[in-house]
C-alpha atoms as a PDB file:
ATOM      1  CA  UNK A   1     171.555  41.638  -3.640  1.00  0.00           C
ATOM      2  CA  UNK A   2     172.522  43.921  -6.054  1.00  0.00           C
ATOM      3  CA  UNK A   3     175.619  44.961  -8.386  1.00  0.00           C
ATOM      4  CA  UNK A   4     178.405  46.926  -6.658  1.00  0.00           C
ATOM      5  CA  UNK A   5     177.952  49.630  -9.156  1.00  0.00           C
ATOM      6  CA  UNK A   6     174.428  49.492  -9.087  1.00  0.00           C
ATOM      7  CA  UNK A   7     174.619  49.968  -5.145  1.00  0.00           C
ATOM      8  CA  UNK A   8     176.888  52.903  -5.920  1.00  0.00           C
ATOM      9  CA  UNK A   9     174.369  54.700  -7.786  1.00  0.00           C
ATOM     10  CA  UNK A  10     171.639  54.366  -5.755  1.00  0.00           C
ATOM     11  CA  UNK A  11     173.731  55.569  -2.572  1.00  0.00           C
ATOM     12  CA  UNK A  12     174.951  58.836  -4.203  1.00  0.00           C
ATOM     13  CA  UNK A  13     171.344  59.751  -5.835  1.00  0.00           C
ATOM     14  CA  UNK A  14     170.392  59.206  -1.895  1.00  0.00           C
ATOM     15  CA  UNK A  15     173.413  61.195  -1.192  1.00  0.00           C
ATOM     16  CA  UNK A  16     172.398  64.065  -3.282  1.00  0.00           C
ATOM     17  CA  UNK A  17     168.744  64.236  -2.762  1.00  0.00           C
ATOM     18  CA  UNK A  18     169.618  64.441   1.446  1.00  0.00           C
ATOM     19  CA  UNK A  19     167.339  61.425   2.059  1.00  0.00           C
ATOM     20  CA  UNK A  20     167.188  60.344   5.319  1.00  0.00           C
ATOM     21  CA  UNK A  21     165.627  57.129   6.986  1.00  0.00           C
ATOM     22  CA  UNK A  22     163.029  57.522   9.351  1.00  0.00           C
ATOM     23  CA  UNK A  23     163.613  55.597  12.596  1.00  0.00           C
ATOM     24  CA  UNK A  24     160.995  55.026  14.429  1.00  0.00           C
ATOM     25  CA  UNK A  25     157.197  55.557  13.983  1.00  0.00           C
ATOM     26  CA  UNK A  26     156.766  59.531  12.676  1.00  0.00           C
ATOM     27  CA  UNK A  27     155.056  61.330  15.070  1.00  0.00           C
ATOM     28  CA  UNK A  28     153.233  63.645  12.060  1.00  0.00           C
ATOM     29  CA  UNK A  29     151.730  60.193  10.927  1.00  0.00           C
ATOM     30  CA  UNK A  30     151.092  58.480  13.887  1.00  0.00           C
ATOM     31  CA  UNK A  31     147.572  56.392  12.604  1.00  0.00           C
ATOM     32  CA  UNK A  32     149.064  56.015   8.859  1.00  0.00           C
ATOM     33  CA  UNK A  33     148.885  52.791   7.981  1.00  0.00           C
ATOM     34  CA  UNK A  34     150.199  50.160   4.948  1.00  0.00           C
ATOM     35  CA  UNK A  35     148.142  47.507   5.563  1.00  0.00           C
ATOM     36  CA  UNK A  36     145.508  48.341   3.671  1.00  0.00           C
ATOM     37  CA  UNK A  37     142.971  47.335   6.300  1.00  0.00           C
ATOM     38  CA  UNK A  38     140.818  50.250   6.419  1.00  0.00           C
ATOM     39  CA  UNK A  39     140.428  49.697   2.286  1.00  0.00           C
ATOM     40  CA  UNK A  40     140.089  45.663   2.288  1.00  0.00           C
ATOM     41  CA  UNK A  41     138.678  45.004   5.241  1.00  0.00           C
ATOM     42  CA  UNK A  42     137.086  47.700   7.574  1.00  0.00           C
ATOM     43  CA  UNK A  43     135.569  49.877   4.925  1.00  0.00           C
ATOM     44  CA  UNK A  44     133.936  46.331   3.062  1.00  0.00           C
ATOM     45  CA  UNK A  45     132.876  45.358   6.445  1.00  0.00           C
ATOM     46  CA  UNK A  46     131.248  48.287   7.591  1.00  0.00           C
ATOM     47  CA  UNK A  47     129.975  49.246   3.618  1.00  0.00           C
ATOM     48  CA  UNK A  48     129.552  46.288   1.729  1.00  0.00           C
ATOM     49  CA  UNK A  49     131.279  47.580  -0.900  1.00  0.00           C
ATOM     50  CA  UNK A  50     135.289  47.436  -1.987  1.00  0.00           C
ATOM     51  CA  UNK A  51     136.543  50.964  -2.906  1.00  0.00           C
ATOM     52  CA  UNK A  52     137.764  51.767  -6.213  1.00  0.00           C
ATOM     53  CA  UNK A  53     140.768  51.038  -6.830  1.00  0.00           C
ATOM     54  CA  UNK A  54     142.128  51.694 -10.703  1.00  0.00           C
ATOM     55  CA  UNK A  55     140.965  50.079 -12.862  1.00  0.00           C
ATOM     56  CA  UNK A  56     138.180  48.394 -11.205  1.00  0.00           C
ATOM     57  CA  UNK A  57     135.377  50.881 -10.106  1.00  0.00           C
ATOM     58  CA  UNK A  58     133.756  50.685  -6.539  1.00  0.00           C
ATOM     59  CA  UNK A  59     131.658  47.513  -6.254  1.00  0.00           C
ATOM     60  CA  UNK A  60     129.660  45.631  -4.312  1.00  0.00           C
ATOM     61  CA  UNK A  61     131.172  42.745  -1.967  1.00  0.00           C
ATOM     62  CA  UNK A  62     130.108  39.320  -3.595  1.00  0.00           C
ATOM     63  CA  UNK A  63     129.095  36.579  -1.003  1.00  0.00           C
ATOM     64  CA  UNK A  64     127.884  32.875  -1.100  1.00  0.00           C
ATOM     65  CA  UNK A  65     124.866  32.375   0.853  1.00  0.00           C
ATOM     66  CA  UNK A  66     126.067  30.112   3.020  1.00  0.00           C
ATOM     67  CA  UNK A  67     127.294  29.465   5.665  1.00  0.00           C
ATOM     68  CA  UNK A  68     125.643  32.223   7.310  1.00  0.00           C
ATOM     69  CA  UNK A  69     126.492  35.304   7.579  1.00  0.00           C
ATOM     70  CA  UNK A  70     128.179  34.259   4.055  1.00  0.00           C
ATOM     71  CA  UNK A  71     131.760  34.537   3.297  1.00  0.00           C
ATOM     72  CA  UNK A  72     133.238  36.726   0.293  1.00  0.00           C
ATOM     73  CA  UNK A  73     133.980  35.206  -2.965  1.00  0.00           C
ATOM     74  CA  UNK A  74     137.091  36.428  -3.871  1.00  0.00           C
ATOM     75  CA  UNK A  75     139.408  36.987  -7.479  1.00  0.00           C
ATOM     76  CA  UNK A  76     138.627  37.225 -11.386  1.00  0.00           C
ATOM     77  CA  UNK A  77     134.600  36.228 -12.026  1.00  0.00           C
ATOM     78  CA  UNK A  78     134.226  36.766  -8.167  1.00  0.00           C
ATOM     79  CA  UNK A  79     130.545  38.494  -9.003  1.00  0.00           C
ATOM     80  CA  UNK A  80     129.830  35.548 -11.159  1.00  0.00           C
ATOM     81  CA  UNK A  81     130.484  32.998  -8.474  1.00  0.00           C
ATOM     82  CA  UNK A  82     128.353  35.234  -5.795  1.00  0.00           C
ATOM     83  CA  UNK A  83     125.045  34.042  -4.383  1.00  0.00           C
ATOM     84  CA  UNK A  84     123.923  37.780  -3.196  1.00  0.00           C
ATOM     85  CA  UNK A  85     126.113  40.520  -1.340  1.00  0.00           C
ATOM     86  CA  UNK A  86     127.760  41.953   1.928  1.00  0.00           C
ATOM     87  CA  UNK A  87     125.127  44.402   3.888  1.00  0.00           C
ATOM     88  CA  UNK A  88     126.535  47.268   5.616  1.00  0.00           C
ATOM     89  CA  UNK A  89     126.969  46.947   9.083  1.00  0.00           C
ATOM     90  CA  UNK A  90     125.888  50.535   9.975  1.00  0.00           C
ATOM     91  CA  UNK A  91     125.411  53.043   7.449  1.00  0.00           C
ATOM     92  CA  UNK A  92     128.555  55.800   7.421  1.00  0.00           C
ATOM     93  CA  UNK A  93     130.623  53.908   9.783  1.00  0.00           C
ATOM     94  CA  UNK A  94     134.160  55.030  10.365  1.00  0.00           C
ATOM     95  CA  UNK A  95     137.325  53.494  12.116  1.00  0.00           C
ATOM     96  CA  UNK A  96     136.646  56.720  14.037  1.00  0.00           C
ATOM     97  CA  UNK A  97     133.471  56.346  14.633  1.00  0.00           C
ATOM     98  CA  UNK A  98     133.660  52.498  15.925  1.00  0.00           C
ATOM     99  CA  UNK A  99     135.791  54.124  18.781  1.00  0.00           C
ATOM    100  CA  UNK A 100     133.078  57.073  19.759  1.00  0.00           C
ATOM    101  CA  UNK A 101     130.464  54.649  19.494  1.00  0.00           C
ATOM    102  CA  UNK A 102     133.009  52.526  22.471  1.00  0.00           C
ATOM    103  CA  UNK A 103     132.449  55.397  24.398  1.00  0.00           C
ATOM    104  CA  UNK A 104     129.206  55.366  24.298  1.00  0.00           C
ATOM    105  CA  UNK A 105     128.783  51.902  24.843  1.00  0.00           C
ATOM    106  CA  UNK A 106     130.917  53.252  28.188  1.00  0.00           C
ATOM    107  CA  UNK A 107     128.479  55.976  29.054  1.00  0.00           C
ATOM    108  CA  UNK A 108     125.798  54.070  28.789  1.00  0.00           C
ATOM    109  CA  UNK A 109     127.085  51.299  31.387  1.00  0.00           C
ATOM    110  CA  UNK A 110     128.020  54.247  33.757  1.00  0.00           C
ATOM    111  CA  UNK A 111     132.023  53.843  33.251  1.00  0.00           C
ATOM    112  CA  UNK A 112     133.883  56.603  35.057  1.00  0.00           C
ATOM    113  CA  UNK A 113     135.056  59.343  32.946  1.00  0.00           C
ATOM    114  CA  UNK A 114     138.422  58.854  34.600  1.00  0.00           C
ATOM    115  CA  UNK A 115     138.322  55.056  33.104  1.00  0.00           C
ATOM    116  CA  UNK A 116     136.930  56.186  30.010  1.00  0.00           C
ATOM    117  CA  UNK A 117     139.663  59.298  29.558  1.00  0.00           C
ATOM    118  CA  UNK A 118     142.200  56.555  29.990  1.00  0.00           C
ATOM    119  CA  UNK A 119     140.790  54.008  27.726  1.00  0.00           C
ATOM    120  CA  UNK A 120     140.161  56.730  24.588  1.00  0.00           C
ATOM    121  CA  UNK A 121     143.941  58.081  25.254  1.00  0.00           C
ATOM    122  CA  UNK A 122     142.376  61.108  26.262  1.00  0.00           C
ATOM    123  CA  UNK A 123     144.036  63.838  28.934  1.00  0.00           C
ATOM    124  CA  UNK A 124     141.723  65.392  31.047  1.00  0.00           C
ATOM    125  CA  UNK A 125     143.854  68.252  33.281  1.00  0.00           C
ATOM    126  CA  UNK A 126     140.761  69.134  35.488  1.00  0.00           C
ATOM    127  CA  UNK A 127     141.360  69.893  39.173  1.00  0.00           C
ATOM    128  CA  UNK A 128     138.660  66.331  39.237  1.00  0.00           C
ATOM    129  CA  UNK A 129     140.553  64.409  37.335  1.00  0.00           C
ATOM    130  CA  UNK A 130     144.387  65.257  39.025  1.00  0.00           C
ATOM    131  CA  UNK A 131     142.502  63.612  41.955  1.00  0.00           C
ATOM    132  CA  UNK A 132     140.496  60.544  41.229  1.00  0.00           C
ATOM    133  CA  UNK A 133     142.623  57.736  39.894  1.00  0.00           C
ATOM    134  CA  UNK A 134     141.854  54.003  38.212  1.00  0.00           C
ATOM    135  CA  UNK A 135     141.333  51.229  40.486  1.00  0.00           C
ATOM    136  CA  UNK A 136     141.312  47.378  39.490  1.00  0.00           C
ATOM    137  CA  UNK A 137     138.037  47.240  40.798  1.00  0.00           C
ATOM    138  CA  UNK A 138     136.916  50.414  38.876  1.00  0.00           C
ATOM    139  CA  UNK A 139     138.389  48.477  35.734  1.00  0.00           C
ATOM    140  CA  UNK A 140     136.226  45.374  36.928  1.00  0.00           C
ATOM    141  CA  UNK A 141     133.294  46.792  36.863  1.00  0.00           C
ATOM    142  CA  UNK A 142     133.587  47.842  33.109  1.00  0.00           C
ATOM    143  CA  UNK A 143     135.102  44.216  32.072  1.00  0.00           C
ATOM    144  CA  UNK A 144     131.860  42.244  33.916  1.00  0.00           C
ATOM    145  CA  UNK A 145     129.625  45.178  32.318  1.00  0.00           C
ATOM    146  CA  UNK A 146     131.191  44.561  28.617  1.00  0.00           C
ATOM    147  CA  UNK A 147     131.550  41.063  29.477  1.00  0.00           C
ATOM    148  CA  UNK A 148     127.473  40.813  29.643  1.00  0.00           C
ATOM    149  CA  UNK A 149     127.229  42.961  26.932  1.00  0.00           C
ATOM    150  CA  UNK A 150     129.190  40.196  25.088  1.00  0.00           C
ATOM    151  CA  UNK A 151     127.091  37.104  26.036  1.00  0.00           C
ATOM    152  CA  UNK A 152     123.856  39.278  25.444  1.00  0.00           C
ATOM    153  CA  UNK A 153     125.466  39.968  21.731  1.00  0.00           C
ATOM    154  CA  UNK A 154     126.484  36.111  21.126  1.00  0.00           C
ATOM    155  CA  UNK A 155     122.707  34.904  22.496  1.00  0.00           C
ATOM    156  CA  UNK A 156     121.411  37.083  19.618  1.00  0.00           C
ATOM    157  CA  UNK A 157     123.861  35.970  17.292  1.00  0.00           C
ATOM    158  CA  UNK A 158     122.873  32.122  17.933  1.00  0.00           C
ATOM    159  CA  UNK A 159     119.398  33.028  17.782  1.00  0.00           C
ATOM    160  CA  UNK A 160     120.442  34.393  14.073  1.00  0.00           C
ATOM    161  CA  UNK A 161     122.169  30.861  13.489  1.00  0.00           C
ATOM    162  CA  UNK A 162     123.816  28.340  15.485  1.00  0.00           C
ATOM    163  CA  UNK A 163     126.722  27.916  13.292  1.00  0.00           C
ATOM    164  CA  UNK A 164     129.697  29.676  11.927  1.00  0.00           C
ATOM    165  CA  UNK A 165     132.457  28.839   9.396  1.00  0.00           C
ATOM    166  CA  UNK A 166     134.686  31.128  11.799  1.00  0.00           C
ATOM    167  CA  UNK A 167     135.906  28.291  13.566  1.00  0.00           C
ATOM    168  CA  UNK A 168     135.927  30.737  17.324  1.00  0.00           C
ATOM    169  CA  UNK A 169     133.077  32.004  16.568  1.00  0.00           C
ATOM    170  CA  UNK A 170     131.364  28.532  15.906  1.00  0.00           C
ATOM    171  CA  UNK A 171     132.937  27.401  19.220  1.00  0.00           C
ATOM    172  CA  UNK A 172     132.179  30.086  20.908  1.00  0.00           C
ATOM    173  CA  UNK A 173     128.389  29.319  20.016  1.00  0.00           C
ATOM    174  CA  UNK A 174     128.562  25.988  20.271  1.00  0.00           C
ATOM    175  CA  UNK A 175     129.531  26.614  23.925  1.00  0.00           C
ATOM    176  CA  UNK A 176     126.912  28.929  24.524  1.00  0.00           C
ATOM    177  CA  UNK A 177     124.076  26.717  22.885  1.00  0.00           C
ATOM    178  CA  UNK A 178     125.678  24.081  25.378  1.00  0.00           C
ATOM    179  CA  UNK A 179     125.270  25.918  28.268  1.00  0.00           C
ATOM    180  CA  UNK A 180     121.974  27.398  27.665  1.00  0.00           C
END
């Protein structure tokens, strides 16, 4: 939606330059993302604080108290509309870190390392693991064991507090209150 001429321009400075479009993800770059979700979300999650971003210096994530766990105040005066401020989930916790910490979890319910190679994305070329393969009921096992692992984590969160302005999360509770 441009001018002719303006279009022109644009395609001979591309011309001359030798750009060309990437199709298809990059294989150099292959966990670069736009979204901004590590900065906004993850990092304020796992932190409690909001990076710096120019101009505004690194700063705590401001909160109401309530509903519980609280929910972030967001925009201009945000701090002055906060009741207190995001705790850190688990001190130095990384994207990366979340996903050794899964296979922990794993090791620690006795998953096989064949199910656990294949879940991480990792290739193990061991004489072992050419011959031992992943059966539905090996994959079974793991989804009952993180299954109760689940339940056990939602009884202590409705111990915590029986409500949640997450809407699944309240019904999710609800249910389990319910059932209990």
């Amino acid at each position: 939606m441009v001018a002719a001429k303006t279009r022109a321009r644009v395609e001979k400075a591309v011309a001359d330059v030798g750009f060309v479009r990437q199709v298809g993800p990059s294989r150099e770059a292959a966990h670069w993302r736009r979204s901004g979700h590590a900065a906004w979300i993850f990092t304020p999650a796992a932190t409690g604080w909001y990076p710096k971003k120019a101009p505004n210096k690194a700063h705590p994530v401001p909160v109401v108290g309530g509903p519980f766990p609280g929910v972030p105040v967001r925009g201009r005066g945000a701090a002055g509309r906060s009741e207190a401020c995001w705790l850190p989930i688990k001190d130095r916790l990384t994207r990366h870190g979340l996903r050794y910490g899964h296979r922990t979890l794993m090791e620690e319910l006795d998953t096989p390392k064949v199910l656990m190679d294949e879940r991480m994305g990792h290739e193990d070329g061991s004489v072992s693991a050419r011959y031992a393969h992943v059966t539905d009921s090996i994959r079974a096992g793991l989804v009952q064991a993180l299954t109760e692992v689940w339940l056990e984590s939602l009884d202590a969160r409705l111990a915590l507090c029986p409500t949640s302005h997450v809407p699944v999360l309240d019904r999710l509770l609800q249910e389990r209150a319910d059932a209990a």
